[in-house]
N, C-alpha and C. Protein backbone atom coordinates (compact mmCIF):
# COMPACT_ATOMS: atom_id res chain seq x y z
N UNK A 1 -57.40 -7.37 -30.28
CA UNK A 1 -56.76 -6.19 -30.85
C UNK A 1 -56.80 -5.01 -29.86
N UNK A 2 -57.93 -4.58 -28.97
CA UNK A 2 -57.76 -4.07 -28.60
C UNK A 2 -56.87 -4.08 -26.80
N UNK A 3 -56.69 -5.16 -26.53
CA UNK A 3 -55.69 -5.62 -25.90
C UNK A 3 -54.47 -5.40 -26.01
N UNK A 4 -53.88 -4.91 -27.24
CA UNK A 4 -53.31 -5.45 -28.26
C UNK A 4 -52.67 -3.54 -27.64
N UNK A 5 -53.78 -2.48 -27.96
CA UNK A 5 -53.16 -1.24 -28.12
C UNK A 5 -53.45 -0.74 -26.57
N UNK A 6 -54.17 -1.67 -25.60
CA UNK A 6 -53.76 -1.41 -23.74
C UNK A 6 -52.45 -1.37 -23.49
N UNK A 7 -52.23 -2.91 -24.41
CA UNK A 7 -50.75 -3.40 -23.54
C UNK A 7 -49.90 -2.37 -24.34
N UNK A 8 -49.98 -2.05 -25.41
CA UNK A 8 -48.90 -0.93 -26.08
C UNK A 8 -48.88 0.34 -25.03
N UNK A 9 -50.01 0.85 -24.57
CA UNK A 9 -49.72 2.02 -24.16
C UNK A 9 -49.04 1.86 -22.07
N UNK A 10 -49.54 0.69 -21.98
CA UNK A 10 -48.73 0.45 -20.92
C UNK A 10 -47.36 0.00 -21.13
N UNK A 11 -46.66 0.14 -22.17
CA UNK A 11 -45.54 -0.34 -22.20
C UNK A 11 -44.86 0.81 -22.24
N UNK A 12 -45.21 1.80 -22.45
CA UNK A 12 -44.93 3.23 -23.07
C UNK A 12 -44.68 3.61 -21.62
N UNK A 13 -45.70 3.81 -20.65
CA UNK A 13 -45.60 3.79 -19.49
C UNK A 13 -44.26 3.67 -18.44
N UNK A 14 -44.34 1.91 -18.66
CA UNK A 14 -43.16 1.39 -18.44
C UNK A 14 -41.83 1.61 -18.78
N UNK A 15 -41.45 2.30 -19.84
CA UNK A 15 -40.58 2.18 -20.25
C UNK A 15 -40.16 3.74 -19.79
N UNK A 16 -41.29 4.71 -19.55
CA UNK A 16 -40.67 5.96 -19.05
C UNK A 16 -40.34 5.97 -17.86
N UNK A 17 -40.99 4.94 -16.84
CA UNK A 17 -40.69 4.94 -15.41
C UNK A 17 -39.10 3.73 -15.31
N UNK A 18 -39.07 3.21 -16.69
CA UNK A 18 -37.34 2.37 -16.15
C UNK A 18 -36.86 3.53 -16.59
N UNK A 19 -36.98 4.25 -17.64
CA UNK A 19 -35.82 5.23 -17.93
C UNK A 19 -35.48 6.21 -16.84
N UNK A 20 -37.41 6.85 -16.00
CA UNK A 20 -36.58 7.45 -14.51
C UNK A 20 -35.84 7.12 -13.94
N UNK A 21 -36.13 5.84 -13.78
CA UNK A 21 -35.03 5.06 -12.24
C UNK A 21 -33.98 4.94 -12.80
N UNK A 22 -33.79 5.17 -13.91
CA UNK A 22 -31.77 4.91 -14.46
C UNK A 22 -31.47 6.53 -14.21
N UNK A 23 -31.78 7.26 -14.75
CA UNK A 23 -31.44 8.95 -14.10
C UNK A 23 -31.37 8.95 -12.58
N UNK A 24 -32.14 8.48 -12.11
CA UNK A 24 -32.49 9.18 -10.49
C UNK A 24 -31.06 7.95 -9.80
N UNK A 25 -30.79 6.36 -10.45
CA UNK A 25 -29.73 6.11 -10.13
C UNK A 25 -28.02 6.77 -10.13
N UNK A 26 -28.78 7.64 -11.73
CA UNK A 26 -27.32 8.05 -11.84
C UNK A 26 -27.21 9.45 -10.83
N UNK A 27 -28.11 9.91 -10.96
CA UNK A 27 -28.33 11.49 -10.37
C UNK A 27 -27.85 11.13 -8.58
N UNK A 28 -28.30 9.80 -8.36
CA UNK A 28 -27.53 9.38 -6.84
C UNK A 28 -26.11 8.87 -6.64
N UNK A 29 -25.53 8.72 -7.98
CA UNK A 29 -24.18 8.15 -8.01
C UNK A 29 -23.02 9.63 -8.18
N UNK A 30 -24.04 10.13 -8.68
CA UNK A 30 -23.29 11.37 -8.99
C UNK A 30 -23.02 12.33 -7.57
N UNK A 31 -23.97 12.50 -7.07
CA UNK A 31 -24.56 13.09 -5.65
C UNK A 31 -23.48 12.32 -5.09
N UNK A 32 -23.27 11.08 -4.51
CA UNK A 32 -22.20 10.52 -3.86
C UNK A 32 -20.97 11.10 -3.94
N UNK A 33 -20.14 11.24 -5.56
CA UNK A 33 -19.31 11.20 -5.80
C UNK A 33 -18.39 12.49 -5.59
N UNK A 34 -19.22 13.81 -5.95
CA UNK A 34 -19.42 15.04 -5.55
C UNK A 34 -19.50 15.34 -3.67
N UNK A 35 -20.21 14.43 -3.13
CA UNK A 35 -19.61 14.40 -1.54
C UNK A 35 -18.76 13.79 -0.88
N UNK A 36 -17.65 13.02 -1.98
CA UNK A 36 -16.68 12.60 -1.54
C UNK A 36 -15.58 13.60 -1.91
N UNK A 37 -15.78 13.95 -3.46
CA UNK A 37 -15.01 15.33 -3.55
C UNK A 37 -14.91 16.07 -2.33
N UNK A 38 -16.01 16.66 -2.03
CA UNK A 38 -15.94 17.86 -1.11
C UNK A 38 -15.44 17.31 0.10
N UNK A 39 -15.93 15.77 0.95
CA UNK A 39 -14.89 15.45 1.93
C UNK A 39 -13.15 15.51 1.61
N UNK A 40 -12.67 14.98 0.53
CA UNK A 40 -11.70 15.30 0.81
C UNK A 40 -10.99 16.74 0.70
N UNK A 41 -11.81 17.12 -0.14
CA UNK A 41 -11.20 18.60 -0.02
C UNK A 41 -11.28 19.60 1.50
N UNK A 42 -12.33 19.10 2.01
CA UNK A 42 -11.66 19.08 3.60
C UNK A 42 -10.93 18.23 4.02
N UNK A 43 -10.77 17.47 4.07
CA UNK A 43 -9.93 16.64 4.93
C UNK A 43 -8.15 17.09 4.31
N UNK A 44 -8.11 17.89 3.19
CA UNK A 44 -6.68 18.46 2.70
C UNK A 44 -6.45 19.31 3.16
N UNK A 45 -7.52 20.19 3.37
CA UNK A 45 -7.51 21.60 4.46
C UNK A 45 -6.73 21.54 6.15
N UNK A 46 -7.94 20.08 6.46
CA UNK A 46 -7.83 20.03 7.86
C UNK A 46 -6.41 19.46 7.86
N UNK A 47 -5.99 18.44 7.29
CA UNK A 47 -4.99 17.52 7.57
C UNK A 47 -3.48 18.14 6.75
N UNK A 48 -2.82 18.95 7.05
CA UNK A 48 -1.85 19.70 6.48
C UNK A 48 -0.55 19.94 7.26
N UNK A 49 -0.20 18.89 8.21
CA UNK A 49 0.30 18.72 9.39
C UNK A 49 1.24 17.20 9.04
N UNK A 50 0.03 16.20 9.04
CA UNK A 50 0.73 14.91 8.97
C UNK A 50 0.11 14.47 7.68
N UNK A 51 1.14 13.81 6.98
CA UNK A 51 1.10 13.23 5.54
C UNK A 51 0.92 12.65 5.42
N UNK A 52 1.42 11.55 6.00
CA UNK A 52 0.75 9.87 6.47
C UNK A 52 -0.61 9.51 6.58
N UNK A 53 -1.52 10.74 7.30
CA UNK A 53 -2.68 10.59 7.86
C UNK A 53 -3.53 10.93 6.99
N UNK A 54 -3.08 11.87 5.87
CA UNK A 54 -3.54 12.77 4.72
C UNK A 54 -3.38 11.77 4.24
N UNK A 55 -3.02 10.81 3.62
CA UNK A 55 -2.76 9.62 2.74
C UNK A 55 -3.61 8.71 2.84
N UNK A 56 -3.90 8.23 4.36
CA UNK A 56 -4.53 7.66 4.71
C UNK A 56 -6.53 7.97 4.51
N UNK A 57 -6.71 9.21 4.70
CA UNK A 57 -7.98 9.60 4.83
C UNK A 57 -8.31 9.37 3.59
N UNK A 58 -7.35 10.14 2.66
CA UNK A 58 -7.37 9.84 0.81
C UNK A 58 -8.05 8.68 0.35
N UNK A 59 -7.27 7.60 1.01
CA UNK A 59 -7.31 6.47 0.87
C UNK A 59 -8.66 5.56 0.87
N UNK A 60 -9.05 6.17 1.99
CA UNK A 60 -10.43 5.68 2.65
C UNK A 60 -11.71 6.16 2.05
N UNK A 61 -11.23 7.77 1.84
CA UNK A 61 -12.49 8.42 0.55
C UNK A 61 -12.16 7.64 -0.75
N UNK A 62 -11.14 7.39 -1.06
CA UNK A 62 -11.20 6.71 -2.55
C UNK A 62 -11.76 5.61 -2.84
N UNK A 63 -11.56 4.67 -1.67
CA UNK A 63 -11.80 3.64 -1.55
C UNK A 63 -13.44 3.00 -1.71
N UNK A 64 -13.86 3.80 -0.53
CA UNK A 64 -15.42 4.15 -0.68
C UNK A 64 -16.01 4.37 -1.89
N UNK A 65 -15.58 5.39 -2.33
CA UNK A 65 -16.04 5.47 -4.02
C UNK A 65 -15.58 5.05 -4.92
N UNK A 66 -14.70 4.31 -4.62
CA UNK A 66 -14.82 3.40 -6.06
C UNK A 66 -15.52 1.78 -5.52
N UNK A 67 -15.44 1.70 -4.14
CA UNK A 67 -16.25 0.10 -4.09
C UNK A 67 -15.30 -0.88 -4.49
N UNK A 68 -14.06 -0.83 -4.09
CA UNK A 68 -13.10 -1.62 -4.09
C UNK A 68 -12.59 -2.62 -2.75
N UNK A 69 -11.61 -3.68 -3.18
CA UNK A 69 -11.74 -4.19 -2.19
C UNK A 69 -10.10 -3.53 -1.26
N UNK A 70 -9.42 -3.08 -2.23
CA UNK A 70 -8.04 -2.46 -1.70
C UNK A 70 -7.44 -1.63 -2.87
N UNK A 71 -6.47 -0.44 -1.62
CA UNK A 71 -6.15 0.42 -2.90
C UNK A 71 -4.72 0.68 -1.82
N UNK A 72 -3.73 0.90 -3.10
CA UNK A 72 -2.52 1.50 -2.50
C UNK A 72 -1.96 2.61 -3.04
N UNK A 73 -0.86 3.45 -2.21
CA UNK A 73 -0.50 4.40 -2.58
C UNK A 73 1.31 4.45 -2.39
N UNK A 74 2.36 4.76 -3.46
CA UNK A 74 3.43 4.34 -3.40
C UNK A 74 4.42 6.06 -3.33
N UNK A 75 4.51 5.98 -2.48
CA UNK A 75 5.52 7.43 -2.73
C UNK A 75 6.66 7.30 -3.04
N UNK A 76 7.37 8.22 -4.01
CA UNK A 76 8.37 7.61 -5.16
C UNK A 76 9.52 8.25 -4.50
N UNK A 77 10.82 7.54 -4.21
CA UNK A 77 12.00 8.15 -3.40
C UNK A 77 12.76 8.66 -4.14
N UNK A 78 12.81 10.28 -4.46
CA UNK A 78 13.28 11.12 -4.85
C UNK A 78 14.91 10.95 -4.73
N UNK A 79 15.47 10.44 -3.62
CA UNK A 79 17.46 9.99 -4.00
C UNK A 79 17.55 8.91 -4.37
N UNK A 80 16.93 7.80 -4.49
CA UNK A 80 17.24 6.10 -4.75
C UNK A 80 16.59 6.55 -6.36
N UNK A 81 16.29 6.33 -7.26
CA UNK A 81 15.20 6.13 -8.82
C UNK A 81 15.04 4.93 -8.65
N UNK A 82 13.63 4.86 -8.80
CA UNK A 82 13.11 3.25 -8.88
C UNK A 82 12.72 2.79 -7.71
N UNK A 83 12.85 3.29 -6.21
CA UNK A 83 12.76 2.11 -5.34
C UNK A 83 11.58 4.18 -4.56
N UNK A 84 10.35 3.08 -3.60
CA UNK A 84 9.76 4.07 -3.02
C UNK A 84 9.72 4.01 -1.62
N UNK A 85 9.91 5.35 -0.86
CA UNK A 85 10.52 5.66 -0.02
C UNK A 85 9.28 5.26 1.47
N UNK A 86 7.78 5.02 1.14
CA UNK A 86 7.00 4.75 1.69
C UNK A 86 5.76 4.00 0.69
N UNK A 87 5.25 2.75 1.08
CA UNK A 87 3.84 2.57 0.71
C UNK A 87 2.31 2.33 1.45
N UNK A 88 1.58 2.87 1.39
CA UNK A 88 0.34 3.00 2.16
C UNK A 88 -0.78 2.11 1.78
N UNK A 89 -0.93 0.67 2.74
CA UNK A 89 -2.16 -0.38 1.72
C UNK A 89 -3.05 0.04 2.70
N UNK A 90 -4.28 0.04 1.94
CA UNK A 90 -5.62 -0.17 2.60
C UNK A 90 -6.55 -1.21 1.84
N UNK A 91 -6.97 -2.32 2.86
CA UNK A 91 -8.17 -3.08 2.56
C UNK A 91 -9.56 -3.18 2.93
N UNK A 92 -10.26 -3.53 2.52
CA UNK A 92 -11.84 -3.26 3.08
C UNK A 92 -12.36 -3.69 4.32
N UNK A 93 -11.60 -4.59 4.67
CA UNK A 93 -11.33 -4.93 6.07
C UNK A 93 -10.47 -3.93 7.09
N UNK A 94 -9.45 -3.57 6.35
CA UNK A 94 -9.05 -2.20 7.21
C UNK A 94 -10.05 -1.60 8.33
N UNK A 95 -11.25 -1.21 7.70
CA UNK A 95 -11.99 0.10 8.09
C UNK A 95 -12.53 -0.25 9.23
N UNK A 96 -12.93 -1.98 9.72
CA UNK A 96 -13.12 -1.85 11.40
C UNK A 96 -12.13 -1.44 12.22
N UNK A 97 -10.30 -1.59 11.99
CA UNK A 97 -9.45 -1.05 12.40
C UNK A 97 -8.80 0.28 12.10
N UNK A 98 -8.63 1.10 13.39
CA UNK A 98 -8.29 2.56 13.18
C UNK A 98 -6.59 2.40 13.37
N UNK A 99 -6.19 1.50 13.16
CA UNK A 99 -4.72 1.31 12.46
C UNK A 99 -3.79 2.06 12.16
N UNK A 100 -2.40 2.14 11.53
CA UNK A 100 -2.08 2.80 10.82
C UNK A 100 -1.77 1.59 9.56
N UNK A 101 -1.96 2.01 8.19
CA UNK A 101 -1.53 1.51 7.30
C UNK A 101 -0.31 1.92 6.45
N UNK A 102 0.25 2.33 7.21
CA UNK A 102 1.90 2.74 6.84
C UNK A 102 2.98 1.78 6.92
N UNK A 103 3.27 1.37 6.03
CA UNK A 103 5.11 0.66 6.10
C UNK A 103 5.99 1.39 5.48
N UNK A 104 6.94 1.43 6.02
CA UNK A 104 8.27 2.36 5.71
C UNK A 104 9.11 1.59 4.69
N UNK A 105 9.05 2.38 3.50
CA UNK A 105 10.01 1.45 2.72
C UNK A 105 11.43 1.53 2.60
């Protein structure tokens, strides 16, 4: 029995140090996500010149944070309806190549 109210109070223990590590996980996911914000919000600053490249950087911060394996971006052709005037793929393999991922649609 009295074993009985050790192991209880070490469980109590336990259970406050898993509940830290789920905060301090989230409190680091959050922290990430918030410095990807702020990269791109430079990189919109810096990159205000070429659109393509602005698309591209987008791309690469998004990508990162979400932990995907590919993401695309379709720009919609304002005289044709329906058909887009450029699309931008990036894959996770991309990122050893400094490429361009532009095809002209």
């Amino acid at each position: 029995e009295h074993d009985e109210k050790v192991f209880g109070s070490y469980l109590a223990f336990c259970g406050i140090g898993l509940k830290n590590a789920q905060l301090y996980e989230r409190s680091l996911l959050e922290n990430r996500r918030n410095q990807v914000l702020l990269d791109l919000a430079r990189v919109i600053f810096e990159e205000q010149v070429n659109v393509d490249h602005l698309i591209q950087k987008i791309m690469m911060h998004t990508q990162s944070l979400l932990q995907c394996e590919r993401c695309q971006v379709m720009l919609v052709d304002d005289q044709k309806k329906g058909t887009f005037s450029q699309v931008f793929d990036l894959q996770a393999s991309d990122f050893d190549n400094d490429d361009s991922y532009n095809r002209a649609g």
